[in-house]
Protein backbone atom coordinates (compact mmCIF):
# COMPACT_ATOMS: atom_id res chain seq x y z
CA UNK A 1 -29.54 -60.34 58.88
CA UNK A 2 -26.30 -60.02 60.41
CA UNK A 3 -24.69 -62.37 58.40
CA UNK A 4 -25.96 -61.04 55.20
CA UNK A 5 -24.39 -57.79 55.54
CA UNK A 6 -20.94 -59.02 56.71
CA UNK A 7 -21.38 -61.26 53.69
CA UNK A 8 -21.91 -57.87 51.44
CA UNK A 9 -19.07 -55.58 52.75
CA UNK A 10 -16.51 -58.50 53.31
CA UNK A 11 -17.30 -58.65 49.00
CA UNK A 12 -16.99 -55.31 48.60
CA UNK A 13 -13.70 -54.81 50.71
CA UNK A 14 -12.25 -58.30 48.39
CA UNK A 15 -13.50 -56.87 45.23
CA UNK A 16 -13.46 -52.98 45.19
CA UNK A 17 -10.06 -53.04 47.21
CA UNK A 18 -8.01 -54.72 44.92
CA UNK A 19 -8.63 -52.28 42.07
CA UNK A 20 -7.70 -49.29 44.09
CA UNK A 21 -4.80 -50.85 45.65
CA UNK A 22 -3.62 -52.13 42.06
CA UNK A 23 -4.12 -48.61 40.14
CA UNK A 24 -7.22 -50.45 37.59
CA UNK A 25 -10.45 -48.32 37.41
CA UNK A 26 -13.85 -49.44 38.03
CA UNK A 27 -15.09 -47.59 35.32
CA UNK A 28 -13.86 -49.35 31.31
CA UNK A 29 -10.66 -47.35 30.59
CA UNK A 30 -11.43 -44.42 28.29
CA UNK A 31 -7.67 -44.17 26.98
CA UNK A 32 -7.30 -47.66 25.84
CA UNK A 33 -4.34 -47.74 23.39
CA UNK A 34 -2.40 -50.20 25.31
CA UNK A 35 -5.18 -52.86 26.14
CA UNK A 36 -3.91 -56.77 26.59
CA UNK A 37 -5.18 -59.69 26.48
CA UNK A 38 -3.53 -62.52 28.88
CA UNK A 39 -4.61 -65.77 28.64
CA UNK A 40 -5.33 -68.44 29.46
CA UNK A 41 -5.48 -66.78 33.22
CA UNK A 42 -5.44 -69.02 35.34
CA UNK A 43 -2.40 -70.58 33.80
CA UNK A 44 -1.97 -74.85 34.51
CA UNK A 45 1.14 -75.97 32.37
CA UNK A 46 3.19 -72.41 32.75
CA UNK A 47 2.46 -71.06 29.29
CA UNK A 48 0.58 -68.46 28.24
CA UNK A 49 0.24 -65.95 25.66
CA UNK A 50 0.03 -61.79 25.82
CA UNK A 51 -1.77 -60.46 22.65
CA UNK A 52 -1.78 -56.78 21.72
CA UNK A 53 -2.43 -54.61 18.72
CA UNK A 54 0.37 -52.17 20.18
CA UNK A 55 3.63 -53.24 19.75
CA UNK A 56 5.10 -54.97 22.91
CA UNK A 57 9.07 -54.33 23.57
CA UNK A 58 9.66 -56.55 26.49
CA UNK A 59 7.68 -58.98 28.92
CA UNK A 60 8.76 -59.75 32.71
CA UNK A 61 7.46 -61.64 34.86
CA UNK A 62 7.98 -61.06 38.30
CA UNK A 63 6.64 -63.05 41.75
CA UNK A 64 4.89 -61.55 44.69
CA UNK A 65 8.32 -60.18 46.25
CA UNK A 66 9.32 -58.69 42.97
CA UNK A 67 12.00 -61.06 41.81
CA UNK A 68 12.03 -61.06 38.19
CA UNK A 69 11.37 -65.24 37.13
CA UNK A 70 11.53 -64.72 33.44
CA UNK A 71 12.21 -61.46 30.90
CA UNK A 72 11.23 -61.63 26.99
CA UNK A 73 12.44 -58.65 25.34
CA UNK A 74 10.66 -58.19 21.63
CA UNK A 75 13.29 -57.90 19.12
CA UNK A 76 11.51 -58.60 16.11
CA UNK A 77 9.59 -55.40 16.69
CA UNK A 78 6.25 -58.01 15.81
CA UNK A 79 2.65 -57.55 16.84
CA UNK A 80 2.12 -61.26 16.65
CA UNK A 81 0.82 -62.28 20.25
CA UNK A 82 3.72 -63.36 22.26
CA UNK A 83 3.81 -66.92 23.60
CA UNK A 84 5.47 -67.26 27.18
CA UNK A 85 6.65 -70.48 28.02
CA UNK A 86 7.92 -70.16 31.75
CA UNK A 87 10.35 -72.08 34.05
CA UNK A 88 9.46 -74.43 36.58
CA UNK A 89 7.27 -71.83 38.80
CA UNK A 90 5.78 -72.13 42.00
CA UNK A 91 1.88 -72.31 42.13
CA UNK A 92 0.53 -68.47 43.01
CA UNK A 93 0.31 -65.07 42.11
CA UNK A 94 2.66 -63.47 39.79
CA UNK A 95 2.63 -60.07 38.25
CA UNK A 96 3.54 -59.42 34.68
CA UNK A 97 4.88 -56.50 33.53
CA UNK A 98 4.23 -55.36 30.06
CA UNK A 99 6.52 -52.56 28.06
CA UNK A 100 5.24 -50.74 25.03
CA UNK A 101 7.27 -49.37 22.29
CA UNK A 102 5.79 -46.05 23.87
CA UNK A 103 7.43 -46.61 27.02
CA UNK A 104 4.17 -47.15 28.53
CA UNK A 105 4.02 -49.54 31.04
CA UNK A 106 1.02 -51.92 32.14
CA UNK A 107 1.05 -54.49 34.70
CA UNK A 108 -1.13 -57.33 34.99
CA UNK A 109 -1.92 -60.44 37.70
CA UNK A 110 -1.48 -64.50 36.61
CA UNK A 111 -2.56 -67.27 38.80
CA UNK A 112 0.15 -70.45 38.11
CA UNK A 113 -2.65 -72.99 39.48
């Protein structure tokens, strides 16, 4: 019995943790103007693509310290999904930031496997 509940909050502190510490909601975002969609995520040949129906103004991709590894900035003023092809990266975590033409900002985790 023991085991089964350490089992159950040890998933709840991994899962409901995260979203907190991160700034997402657990409930679907009401205000959704600025939705992405990253994928593929998990990423295995460093390239993926960020797809929108808001216009993007810049990409950056930044690792777990916060040193920027690679910055797109949008000046064709497209909607067309954006295609990131990035430099030889270490395998991990990275964040990606995401700029609207809004000035909105979104961030977002990729695993480099």
């Amino acid at each position: 019995m023991k085991p089964l509940i350490f089992s159950i909050i040890t998933a709840i502190i991994w899962f409901i943790f995260p979203l907190f510490a991160s700034g997402q909601s657990i409930r679907p975002s009401e205000n959704s103007e600025n939705e992405v969609l990253l994928y593929p995520n998990p990423v295995n040949e460093n390239k993926f693509k960020i797809q929108s129906e808001n216009l993007i103004i810049s990409v950056e991709v930044l690792n777990v310290i916060g040193n920027s590894v690679y910055k797109f900035e949008n000046t064709k003023n497209s909607k067309d999904d954006i295609a990131v092809i990035l430099p030889d990266c270490e395998k991990g975590m990275y964040l990606i930031k995401i700029t609207f033409v809004d000035q909105k900002v979104l961030i977002r985790k990729l695993l480099i496997k």
